[in-house]
C-alpha atoms as a PDB file:
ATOM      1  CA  UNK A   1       4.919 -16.670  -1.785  1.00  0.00           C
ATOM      2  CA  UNK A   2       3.297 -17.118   1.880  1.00  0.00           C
ATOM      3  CA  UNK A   3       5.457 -19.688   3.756  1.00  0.00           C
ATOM      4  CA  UNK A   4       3.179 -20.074   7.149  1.00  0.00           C
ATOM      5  CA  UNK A   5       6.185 -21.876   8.501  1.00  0.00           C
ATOM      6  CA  UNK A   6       8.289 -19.029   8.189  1.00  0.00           C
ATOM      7  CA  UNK A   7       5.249 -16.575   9.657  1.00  0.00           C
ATOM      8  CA  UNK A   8       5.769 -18.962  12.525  1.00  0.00           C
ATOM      9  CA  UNK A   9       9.335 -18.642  12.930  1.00  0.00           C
ATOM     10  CA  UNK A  10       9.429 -14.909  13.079  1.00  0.00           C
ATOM     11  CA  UNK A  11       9.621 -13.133  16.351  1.00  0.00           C
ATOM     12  CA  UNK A  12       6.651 -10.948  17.756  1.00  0.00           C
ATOM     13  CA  UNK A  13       8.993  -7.844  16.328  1.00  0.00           C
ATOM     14  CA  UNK A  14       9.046  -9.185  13.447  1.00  0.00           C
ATOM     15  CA  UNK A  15       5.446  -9.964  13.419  1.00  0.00           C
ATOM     16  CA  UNK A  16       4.191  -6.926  14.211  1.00  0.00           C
ATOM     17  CA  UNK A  17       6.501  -4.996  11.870  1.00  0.00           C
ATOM     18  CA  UNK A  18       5.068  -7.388   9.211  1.00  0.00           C
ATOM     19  CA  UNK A  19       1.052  -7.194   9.628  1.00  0.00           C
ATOM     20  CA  UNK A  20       2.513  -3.216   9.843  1.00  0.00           C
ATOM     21  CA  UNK A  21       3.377  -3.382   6.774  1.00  0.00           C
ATOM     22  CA  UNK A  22       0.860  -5.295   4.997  1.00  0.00           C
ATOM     23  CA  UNK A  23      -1.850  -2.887   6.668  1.00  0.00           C
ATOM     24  CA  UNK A  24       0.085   0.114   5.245  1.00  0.00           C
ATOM     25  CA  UNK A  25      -0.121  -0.960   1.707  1.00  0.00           C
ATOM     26  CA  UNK A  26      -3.776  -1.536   2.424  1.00  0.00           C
ATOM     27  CA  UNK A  27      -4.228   1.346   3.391  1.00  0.00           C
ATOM     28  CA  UNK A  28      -2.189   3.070   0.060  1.00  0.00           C
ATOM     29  CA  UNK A  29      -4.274   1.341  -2.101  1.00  0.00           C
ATOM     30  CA  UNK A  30      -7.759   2.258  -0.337  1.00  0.00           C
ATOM     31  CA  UNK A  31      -6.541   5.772  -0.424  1.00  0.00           C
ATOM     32  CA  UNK A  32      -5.503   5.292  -4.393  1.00  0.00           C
ATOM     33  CA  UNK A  33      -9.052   4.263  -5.118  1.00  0.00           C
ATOM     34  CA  UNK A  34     -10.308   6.884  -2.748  1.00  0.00           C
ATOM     35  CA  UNK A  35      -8.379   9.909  -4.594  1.00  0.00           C
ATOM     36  CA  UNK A  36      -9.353   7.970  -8.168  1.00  0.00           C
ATOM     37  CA  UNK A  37     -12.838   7.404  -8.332  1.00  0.00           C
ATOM     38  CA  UNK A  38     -14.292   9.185  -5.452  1.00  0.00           C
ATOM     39  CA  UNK A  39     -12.931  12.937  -5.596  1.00  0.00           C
ATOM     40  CA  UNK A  40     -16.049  14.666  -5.710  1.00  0.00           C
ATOM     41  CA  UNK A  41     -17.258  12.763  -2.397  1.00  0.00           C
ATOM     42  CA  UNK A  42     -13.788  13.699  -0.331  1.00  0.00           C
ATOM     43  CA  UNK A  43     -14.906  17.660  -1.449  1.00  0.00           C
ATOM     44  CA  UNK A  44     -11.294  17.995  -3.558  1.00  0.00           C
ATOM     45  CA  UNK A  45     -11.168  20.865  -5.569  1.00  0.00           C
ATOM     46  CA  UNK A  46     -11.560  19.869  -9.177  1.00  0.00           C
ATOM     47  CA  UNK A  47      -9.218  23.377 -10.398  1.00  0.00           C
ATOM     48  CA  UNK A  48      -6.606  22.774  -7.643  1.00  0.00           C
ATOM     49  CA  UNK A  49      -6.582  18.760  -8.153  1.00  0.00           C
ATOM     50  CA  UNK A  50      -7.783  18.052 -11.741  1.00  0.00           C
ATOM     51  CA  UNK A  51      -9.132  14.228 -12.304  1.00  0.00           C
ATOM     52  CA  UNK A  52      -5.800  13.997 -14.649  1.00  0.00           C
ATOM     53  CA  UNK A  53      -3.460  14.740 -11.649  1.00  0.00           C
ATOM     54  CA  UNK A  54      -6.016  12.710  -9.229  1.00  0.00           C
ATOM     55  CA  UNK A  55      -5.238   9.741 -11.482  1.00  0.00           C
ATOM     56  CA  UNK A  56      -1.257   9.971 -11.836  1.00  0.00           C
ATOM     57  CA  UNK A  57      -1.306  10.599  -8.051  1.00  0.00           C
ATOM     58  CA  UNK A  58      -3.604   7.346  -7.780  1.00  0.00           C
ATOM     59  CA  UNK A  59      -1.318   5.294  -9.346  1.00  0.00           C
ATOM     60  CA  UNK A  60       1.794   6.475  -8.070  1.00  0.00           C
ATOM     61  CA  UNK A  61       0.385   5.086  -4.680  1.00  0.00           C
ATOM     62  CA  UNK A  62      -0.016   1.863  -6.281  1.00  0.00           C
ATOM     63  CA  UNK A  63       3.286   1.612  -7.777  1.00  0.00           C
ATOM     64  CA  UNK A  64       4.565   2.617  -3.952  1.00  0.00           C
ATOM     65  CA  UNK A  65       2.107   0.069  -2.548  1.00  0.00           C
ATOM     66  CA  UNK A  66       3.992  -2.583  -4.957  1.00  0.00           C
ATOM     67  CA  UNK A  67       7.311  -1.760  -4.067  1.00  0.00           C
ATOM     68  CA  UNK A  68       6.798  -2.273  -0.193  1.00  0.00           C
ATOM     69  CA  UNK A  69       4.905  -5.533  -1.117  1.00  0.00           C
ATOM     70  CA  UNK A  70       7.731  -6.201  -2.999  1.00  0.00           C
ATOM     71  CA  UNK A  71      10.485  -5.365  -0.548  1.00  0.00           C
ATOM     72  CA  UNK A  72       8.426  -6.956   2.080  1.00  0.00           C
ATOM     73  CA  UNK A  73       8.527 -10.567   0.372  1.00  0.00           C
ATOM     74  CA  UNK A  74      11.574 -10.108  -0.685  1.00  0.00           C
ATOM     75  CA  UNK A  75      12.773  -9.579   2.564  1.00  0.00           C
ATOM     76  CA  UNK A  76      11.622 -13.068   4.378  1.00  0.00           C
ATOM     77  CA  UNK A  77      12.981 -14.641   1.270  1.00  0.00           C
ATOM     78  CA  UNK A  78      16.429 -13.405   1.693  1.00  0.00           C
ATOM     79  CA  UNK A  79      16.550 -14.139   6.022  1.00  0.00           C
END
């Protein structure tokens, strides 16, 4: 999945672009969990945001988070 020669090879564009990436998806899923299990905490509005909608929204980030990962290995594959 992870070819470190390939890491290597890339330009420092490319590299930044890259650890861009990966650190947006982190930051997708922290904000899935976030939204999921910690609603009260973050002060959201249970009628407004119900846990039902909290969830679906929760993993709609994570199915996002999986398609950049996805595009993003895909990607280096394919260059």
């Amino acid at each position: 999945m992870f070819n470190l020669n390939y890491f290597k090879q890339k330009s420092p564009q490319q590299r930044f672009l890259f650890i861009l990436g990966l650190t947006m998806i982190f930051i997708f899923v922290c904000l899935a969990i976030l939204i999921a299990f910690f609603g009260e905490l973050i002060n959201l509005d249970p009628e407004r945001f119900p846990q039902g909608y909290r969830i679906a929204f929760a993993i709609l980030l994570i199915v996002y988070a999986i398609i950049r990962f996805n595009r993003i290995t895909s990607r280096k594959d394919s260059e």
